[in-house]
Every structure is written in structure tokens, then in C-alpha cells.
Protein backbone atom coordinates (compact mmCIF):
# COMPACT_ATOMS: atom_id res chain seq x y z
CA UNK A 1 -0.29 -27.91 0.02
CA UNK A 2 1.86 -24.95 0.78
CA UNK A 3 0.04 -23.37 4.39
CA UNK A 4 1.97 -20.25 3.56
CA UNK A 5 0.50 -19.37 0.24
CA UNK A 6 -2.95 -21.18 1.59
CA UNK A 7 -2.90 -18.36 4.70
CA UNK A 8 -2.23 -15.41 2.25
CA UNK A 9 -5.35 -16.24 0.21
CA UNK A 10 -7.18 -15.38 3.00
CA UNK A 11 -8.60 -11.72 4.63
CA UNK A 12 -6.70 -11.27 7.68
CA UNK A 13 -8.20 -10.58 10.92
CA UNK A 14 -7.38 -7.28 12.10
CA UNK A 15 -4.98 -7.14 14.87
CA UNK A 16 -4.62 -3.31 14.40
CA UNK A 17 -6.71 -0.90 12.58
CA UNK A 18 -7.27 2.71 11.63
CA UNK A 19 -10.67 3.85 12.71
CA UNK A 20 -11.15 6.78 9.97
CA UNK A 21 -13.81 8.90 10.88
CA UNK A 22 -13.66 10.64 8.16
CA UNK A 23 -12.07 11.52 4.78
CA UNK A 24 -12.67 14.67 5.15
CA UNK A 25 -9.29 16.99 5.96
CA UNK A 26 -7.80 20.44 6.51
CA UNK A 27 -5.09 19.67 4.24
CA UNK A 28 -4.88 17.97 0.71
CA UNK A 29 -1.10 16.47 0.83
CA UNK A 30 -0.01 15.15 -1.96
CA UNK A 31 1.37 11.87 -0.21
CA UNK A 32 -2.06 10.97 0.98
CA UNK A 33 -2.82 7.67 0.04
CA UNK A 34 -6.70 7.54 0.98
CA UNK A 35 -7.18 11.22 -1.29
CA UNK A 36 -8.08 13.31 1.86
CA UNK A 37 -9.36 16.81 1.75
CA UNK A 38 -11.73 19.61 1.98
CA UNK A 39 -13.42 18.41 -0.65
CA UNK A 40 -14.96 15.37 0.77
CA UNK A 41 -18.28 14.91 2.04
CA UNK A 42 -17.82 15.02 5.79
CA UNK A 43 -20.39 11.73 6.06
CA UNK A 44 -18.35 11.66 9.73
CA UNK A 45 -18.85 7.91 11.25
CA UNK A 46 -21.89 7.67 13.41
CA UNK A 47 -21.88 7.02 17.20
CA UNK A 48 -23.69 3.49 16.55
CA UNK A 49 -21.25 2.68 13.58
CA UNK A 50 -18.64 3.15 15.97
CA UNK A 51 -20.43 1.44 18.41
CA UNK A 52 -20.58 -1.56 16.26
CA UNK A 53 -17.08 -1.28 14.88
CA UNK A 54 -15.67 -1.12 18.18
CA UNK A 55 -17.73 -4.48 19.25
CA UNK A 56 -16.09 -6.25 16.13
CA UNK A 57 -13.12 -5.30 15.96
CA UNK A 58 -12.51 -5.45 20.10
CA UNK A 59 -12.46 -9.25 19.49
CA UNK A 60 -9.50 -9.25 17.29
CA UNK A 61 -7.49 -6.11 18.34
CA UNK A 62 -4.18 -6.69 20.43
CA UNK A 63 -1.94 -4.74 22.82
CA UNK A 64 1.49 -3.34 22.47
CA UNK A 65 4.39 -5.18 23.30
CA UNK A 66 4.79 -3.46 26.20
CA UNK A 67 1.03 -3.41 27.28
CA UNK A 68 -2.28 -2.22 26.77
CA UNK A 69 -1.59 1.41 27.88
CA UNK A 70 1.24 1.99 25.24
CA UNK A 71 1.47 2.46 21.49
CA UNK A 72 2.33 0.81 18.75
CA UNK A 73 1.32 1.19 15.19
CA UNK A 74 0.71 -1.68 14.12
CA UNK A 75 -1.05 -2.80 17.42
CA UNK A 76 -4.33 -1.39 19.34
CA UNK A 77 -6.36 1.02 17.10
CA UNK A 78 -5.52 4.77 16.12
CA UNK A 79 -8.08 7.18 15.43
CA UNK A 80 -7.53 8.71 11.95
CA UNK A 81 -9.20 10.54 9.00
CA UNK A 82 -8.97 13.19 7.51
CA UNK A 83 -8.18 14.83 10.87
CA UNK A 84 -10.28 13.31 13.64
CA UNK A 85 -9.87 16.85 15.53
CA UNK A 86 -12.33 18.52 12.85
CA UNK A 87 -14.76 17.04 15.42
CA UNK A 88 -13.64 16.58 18.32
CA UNK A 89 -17.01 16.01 20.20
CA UNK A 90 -16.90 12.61 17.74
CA UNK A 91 -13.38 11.91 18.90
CA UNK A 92 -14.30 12.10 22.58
CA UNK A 93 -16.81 9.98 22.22
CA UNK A 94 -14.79 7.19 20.07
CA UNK A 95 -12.52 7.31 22.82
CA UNK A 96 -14.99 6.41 25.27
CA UNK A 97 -16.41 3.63 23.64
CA UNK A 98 -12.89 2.24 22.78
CA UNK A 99 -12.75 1.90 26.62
CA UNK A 100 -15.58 1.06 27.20
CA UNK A 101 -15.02 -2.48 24.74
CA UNK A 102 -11.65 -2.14 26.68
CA UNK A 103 -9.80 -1.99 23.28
CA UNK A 104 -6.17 -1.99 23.77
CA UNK A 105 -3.14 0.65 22.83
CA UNK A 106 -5.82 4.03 21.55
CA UNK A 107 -4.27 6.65 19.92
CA UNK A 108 -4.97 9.66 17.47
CA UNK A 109 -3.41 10.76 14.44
CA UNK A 110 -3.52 14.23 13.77
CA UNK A 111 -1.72 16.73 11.56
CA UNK A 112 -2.20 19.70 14.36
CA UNK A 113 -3.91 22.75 12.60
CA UNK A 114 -6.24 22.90 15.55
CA UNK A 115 -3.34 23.77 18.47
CA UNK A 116 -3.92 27.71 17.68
CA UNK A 117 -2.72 28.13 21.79
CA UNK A 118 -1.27 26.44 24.40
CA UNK A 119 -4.58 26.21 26.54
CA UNK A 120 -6.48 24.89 23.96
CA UNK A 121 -3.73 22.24 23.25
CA UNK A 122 -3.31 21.29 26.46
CA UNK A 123 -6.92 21.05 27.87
CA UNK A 124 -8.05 18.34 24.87
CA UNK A 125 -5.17 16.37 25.34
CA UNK A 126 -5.93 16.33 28.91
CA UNK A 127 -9.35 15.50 28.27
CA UNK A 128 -9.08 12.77 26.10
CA UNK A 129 -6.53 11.08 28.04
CA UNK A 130 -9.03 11.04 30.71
CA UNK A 131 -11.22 9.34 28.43
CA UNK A 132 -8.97 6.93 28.15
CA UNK A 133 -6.69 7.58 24.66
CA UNK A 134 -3.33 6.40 25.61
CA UNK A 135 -1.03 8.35 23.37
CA UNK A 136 -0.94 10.64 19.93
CA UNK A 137 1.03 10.45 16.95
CA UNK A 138 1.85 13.99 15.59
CA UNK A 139 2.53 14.83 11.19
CA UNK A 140 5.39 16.21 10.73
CA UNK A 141 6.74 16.87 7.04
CA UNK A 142 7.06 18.99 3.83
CA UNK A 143 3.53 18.27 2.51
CA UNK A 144 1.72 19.23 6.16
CA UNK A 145 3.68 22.13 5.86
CA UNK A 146 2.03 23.47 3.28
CA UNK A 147 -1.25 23.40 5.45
CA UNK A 148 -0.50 23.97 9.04
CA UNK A 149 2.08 26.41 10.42
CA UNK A 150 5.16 25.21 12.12
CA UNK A 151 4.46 26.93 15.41
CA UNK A 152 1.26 24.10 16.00
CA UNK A 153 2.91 21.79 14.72
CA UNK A 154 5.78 22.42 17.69
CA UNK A 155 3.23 23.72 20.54
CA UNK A 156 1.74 20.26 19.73
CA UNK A 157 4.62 18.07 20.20
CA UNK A 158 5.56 20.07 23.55
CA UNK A 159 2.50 19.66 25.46
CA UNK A 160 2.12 16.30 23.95
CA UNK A 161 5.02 14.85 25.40
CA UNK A 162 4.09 16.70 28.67
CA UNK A 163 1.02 14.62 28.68
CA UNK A 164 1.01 11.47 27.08
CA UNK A 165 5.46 11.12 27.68
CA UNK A 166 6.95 8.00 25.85
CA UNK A 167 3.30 7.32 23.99
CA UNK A 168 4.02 10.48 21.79
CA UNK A 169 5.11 9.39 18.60
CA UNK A 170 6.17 12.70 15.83
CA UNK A 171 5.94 10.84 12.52
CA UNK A 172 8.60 12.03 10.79
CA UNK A 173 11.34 13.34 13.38
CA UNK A 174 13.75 13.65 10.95
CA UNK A 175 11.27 16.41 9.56
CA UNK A 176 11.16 17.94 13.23
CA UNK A 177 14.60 18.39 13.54
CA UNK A 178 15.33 19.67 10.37
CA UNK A 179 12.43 22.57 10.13
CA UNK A 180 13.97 23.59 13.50
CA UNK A 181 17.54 23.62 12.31
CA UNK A 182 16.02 25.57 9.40
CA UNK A 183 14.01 28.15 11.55
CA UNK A 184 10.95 27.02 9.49
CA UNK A 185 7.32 29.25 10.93
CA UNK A 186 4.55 29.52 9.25
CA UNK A 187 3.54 27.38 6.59
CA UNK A 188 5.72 26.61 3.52
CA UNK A 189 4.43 26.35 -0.09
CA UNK A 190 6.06 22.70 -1.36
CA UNK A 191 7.57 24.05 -4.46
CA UNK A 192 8.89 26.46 -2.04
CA UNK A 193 10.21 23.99 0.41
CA UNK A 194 12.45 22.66 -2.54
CA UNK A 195 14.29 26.31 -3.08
CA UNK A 196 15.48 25.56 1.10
CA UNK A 197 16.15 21.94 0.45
CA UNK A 198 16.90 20.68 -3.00
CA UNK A 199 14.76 17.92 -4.55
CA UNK A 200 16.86 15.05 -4.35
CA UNK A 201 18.04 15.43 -0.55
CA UNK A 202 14.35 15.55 -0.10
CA UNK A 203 13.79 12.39 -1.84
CA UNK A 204 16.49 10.44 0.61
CA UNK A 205 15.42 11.69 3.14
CA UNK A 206 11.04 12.14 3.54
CA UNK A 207 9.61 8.53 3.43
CA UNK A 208 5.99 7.99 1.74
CA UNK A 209 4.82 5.43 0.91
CA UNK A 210 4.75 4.73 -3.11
CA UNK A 211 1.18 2.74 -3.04
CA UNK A 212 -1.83 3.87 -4.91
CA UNK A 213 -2.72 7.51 -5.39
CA UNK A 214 0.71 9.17 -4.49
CA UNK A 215 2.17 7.70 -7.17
CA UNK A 216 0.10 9.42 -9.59
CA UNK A 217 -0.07 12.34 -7.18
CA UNK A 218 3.55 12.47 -7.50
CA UNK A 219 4.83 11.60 -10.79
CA UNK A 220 6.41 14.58 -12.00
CA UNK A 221 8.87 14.67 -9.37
CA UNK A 222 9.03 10.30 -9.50
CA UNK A 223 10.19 10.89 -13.01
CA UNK A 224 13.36 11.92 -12.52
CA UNK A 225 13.96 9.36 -9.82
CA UNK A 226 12.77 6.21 -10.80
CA UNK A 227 12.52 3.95 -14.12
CA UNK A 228 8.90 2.93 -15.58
CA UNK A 229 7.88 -0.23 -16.63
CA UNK A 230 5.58 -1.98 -19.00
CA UNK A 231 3.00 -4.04 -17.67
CA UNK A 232 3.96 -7.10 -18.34
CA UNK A 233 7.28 -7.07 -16.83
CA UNK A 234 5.54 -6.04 -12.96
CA UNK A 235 3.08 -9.16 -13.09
CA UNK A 236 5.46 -11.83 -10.96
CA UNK A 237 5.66 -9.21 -8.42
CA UNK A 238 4.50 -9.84 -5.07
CA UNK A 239 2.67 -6.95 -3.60
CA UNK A 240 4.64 -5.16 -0.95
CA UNK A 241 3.89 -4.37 1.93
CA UNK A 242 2.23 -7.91 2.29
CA UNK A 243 -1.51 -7.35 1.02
CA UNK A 244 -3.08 -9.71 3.60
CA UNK A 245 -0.98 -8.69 6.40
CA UNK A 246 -3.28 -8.59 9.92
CA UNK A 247 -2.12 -5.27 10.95
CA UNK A 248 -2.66 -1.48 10.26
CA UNK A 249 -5.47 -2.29 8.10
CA UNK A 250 -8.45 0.51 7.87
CA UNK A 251 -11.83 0.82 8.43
CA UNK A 252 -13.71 3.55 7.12
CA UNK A 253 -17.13 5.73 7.95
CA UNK A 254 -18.66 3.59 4.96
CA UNK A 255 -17.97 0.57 6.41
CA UNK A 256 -15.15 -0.52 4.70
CA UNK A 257 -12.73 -2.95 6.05
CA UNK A 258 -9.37 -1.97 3.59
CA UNK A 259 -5.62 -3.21 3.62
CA UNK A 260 -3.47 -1.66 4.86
CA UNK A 261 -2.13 0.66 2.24
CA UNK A 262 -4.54 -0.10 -0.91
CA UNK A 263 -7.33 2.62 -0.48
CA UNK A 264 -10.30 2.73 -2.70
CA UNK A 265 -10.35 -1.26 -2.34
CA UNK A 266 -13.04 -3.03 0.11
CA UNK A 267 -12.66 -6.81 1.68
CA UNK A 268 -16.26 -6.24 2.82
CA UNK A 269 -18.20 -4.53 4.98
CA UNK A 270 -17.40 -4.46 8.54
CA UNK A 271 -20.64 -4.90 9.86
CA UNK A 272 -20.46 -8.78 8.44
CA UNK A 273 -16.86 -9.13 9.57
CA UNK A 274 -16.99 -12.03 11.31
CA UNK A 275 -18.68 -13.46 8.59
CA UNK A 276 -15.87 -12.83 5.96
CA UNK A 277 -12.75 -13.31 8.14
CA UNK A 278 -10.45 -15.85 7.38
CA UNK A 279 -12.11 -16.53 4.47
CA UNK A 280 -11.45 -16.19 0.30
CA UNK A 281 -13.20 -13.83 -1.71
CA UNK A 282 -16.05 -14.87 -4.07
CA UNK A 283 -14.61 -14.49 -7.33
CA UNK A 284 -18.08 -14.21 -8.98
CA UNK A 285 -19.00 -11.66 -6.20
CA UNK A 286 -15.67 -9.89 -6.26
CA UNK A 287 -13.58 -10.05 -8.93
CA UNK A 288 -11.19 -7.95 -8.40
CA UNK A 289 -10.81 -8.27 -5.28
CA UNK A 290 -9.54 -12.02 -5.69
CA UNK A 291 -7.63 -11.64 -8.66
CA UNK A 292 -5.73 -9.22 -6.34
CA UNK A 293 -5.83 -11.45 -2.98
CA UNK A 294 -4.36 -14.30 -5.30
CA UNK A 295 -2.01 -12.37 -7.04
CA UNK A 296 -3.18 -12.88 -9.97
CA UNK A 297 -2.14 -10.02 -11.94
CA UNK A 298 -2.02 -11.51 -15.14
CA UNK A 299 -6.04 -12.69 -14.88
CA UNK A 300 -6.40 -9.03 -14.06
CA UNK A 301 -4.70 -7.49 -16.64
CA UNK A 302 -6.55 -9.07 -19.17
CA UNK A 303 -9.63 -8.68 -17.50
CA UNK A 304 -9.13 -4.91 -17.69
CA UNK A 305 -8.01 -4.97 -20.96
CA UNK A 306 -11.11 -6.81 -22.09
CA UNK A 307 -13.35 -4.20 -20.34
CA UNK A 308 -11.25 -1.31 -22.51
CA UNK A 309 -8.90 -0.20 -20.00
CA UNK A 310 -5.27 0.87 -22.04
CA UNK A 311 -2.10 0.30 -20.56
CA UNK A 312 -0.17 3.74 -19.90
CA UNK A 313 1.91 4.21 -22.62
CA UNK A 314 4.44 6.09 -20.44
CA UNK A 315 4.85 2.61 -18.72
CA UNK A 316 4.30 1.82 -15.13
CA UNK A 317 6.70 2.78 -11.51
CA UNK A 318 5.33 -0.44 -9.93
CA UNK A 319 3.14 -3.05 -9.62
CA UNK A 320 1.02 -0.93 -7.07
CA UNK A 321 0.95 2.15 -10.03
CA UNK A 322 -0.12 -0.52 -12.30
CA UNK A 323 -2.88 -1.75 -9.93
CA UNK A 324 -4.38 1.70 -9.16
CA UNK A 325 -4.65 2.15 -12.74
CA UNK A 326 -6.87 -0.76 -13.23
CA UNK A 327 -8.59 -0.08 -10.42
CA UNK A 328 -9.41 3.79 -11.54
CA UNK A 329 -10.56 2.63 -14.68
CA UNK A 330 -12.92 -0.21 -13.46
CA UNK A 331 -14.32 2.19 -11.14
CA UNK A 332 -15.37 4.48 -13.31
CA UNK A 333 -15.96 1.93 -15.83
CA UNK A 334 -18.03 -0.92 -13.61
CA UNK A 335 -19.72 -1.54 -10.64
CA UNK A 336 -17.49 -3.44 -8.21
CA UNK A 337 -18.44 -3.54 -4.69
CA UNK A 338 -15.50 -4.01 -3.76
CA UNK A 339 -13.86 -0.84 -5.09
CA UNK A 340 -15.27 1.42 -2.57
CA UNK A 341 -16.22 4.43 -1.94
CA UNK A 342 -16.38 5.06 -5.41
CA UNK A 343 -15.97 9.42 -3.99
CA UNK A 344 -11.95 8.16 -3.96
CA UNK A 345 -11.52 8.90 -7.60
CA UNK A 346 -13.32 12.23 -7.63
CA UNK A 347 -10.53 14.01 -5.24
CA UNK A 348 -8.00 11.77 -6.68
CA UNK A 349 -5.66 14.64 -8.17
């Protein structure tokens, strides 16, 4: 028996997690992986979903390295969306139950468009730090720049740090720096951010993650970048990062319990999550789900193909390109429980 291989057929118990409230967003970046927008139903999580998540997942959640009052990502739970600050009487409150299960290392994610003035900044900050959030992690990069002007972006990270200190974390400081160096206010259309700083320095240099929908969202620039593949030859790949992994997975306000960085793909409901933990999936209950799990790419090829679903002719970027292609087509082809919520596709882009 090889443990290692036995351990990754299994869903992971979440040592981290994103708590999305929400899909719904400000913004519509094109290196969103879960599809966030306007455009979603707001369907915000419920104060006794959250009460219920926060029981589960309190069990399995664990600190920081350095302790239960700082930050990590991959440890403690961050408070995500969409942008959790589109209601920010919901955010309060998640914060307060998160203390109240005493669930380690609470942060927020937020792109910023709310910080219109220093007051306003500086008064919820204070607030929910009373409430017990421990830090904030702060957007910074070409495609939030197309939504929220520079100046929040900056009154944010000030009174941030002023607040919350070494548990502010800017995500991406390269970004940071460089708007400043440019003098970058306002916002900045993307196709306009490329006339300031050509394509390809932007490629070295901004880090997204190629999983899922910005792969698709991004193709045209990809293109002239990167090699495509046919199917066949991505099959022996193992999916990166790790597609089991424990940490930084999410769980959404229709009680999914995702990895990490496959949106649009369910291990189960959270509710029954100490029910499914540790376990393998049902292959006559989900499919896809444990052709995937297994790594059994080849099973699900086929599969697809046999349900109509045609290979790309333009060839594939990677095996997670070639995996949210199956996965749009059986969507909208199927009913799989476990591809969920089915909305995903519709603000796909």
C-alpha cells in the first residue's frame, strides 16, 4: 500500500478556509478564479449558516505559526467574497461568531472600494478589530485597478497598518510599489495599464494563478506566452497546487466545501462535513468528483467525450484548462452535484 497516494484519495480536513459570503463583487477582474461580480445574485450567507459553519469548521481550523492572534494564509480563516465589505453589518457579525467558536488567526480580504475617507476607513477597522478580526489582507494589482481608484487602495493600506501593524498583509506589494513609482490615481482601464507597462514585463512580474476560469478569462494575452496542448499529452499530470491539500480551501454561501483553487467544484456540503471528511467520494454519487480526486483524467476524458463534450481544437494550456473545460460542458450538459453552484458558468466570461 502506498499511505501517500492512500491519504491523497481522501477530502482533506480543513485546516484553513475562506468563508465567502458572497460571490457577489464591485469588481469583475479578469483573474478571478471563483467568476465574481455585479452580476451575481447577492444570496449573502445567513447568520445561522455562519453559525453552523463556524461550529464545523472551529474543530478543524488551526493557528498561525506565531499564534492565534496573527495571520497566515493558509492558517485560521479569512473572510472573503466577492467583497465581504458590500455588507458590512454581515461582516461584523461573522467576526463575532468567529470569536465567539474562538476560531483562530481571522482576517478579511478586501479589494478597498469602500475607503472613500479616512474616517470611514479608520472607524470599521477599528470596529472590527474590536470584534475580534485579527488582521486584513489588502488587493493590490492591474485588474483591481480597473475598479477601485488608487487613492483607497493607499488610504487603506495606511490606516491598516496603523491598526492591525504586522497582521496587514497588501497582496501584491510589488503592485504597491510600482503604481506609486508610477504616480498611478484613479482607476486605470487594463488595456490601458499595458500602454504604462508593456505586456510582457507585466506577465513576469503580476502572479495569478492559471487554474480554472482565468485561463479562459485570459487567453488572448496567454497566447502569446505559453504553448497549448492536446489532451492527451496533459493526462499523467498531477494537479498542482495539490488538489487535496488541507489548507486555503473555500466554503461558500451555498454550502459548498471547494479546494482550494478549483471553483465551480463541490466535495459536499458543509453542513454534513464531518460526515464526509477523510473520506473517498462515491463514484456512483459523484463522478466527477472522484475521477478528479483519483486523478484519473483519462476515465474522465472519455467520460466527457461519451457525454458529447469535444476537445478544443486550439489544444489545451494545462491540465487545469483541460479540466474546466470538462467541467463547463458537464455542467451545462448534466446534473452533477458536485459541480456547484451551477450560477459559476453564467458570469464565466
Amino acid at each position: 500500500m502506498n499511505l501517500f497516494n492512500d491519504f491523497k484519495q481522501r477530502i482533506p480536513e480543513p485546516q484553513s478556509c475562506s468563508v465567502m459570503l458572497s460571490y457577489k463583487c464591485n469588481a469583475e477582474c479578469g483573474h478571478c478564479m471563483y467568476a465574481c461580480s455585479s452580476k451575481w445574485s447577492a444570496d449573502w450567507m445567513t447568520e445561522q449558516q455562519l453559525d453552523s459553519l463556524f461550529r464545523y469548521i472551529s474543530k478543524y481550523t488551526v493557528p498561525a505559526p506565531y499564534g492565534p492572534e496573527d495571520i497566515s494564509l493558509n492558517h485560521g480563516i479569512h473572510l472573503s467574497g466577492g467583497d465581504p465589505f458590500l455588507n458590512y453589518e454581515l461582516l461584523l457579525k461573522a467576526v463575532d461568531l468567529a470569536k465567539e467558536y474562538e476560531i483562530p488567526s481571522v482576517f478579511v480580504e478586501t479589494n478597498c472600494f469602500w475607503c472613500l475617507d479616512d474616517q470611514t476607513t479608520r472607524e470599521r477597522f477599528l470596529e472590527l478589530k474590536a470584534a475580534g478580526m485579527h488582521g486584513v489582507m489588502i488587493s493590490v494589482n492591474p485588474f483591481y485597478l480597473e475598479f477601485v481608484p488608487f487613492e483607497r487602495t493607499e488610504r487603506a493600506i495606511r490606516i491598516a497598518h496603523e491598526i492591525f501593524g504586522n497582521n496587514l498583509a497588501v497582496y501584491q506589494t510589488e503592485y504597491y510599489r510600482r503604481f506609486i513609482e508610477l504616480g498611478i490615481s484613479g482607476t486605470v482601464k487594463y488595456k490601458d495599464y499595458l500602454k504604462i507597462e508593456p505586456e510582457q514585463v507585466f506577465m513576469c512580474n503580476v502572479e495569478f494563478f492559471l487554474t480554472g476560469r482565468p485561463i479562459c478569462a485570459l487567453s488572448g494575452i496567454l497566447d502569446n506566452y505559453y504553448p497549448r496542448y492536446e489532451a492527451e499529452v496533459l493526462l499523467e499530470q498531477p494537479c498542482r497546487p495539490d488538489f487535496v491539500r488541507p489548507w486555503h480551501n473555500h466554503f461558500d454561501n451555498y454550502s459548498n466545501y471547494m479546494p482550494s483553487y478549483c471553483a465551480e467544484l463541490s466535495y459536499g456540503n458543509w453542513n454534513d462535513l464531518d460526515h464526509f471528511v477523510g473520506t473517498e467520494p462515491d463514484p456512483d454519487e459523484k463522478p466527477v468528483l472522484s475521477m478528479i480526486i483519483q486523478n484519473d483524467f483519462k476515465t474522465l476524458l472519455e467520460f466527457s467525450r461519451n457525454e458529447g463534450c469535444i476537445d478544443d481544437p486550439a489544444g489545451y494550456f494545462s491540465k487545469c484548462h483541460l479540466c474546466v473545460d470538462i467541467r463547463k460542458y458537464l455542467s451545462e450538459n448534466g446534473d452533477y452535484k458536485e459541480l456547484s453552484p451551477l450560477e459559476y458558468y453564467k458570469h464565466f466570461g
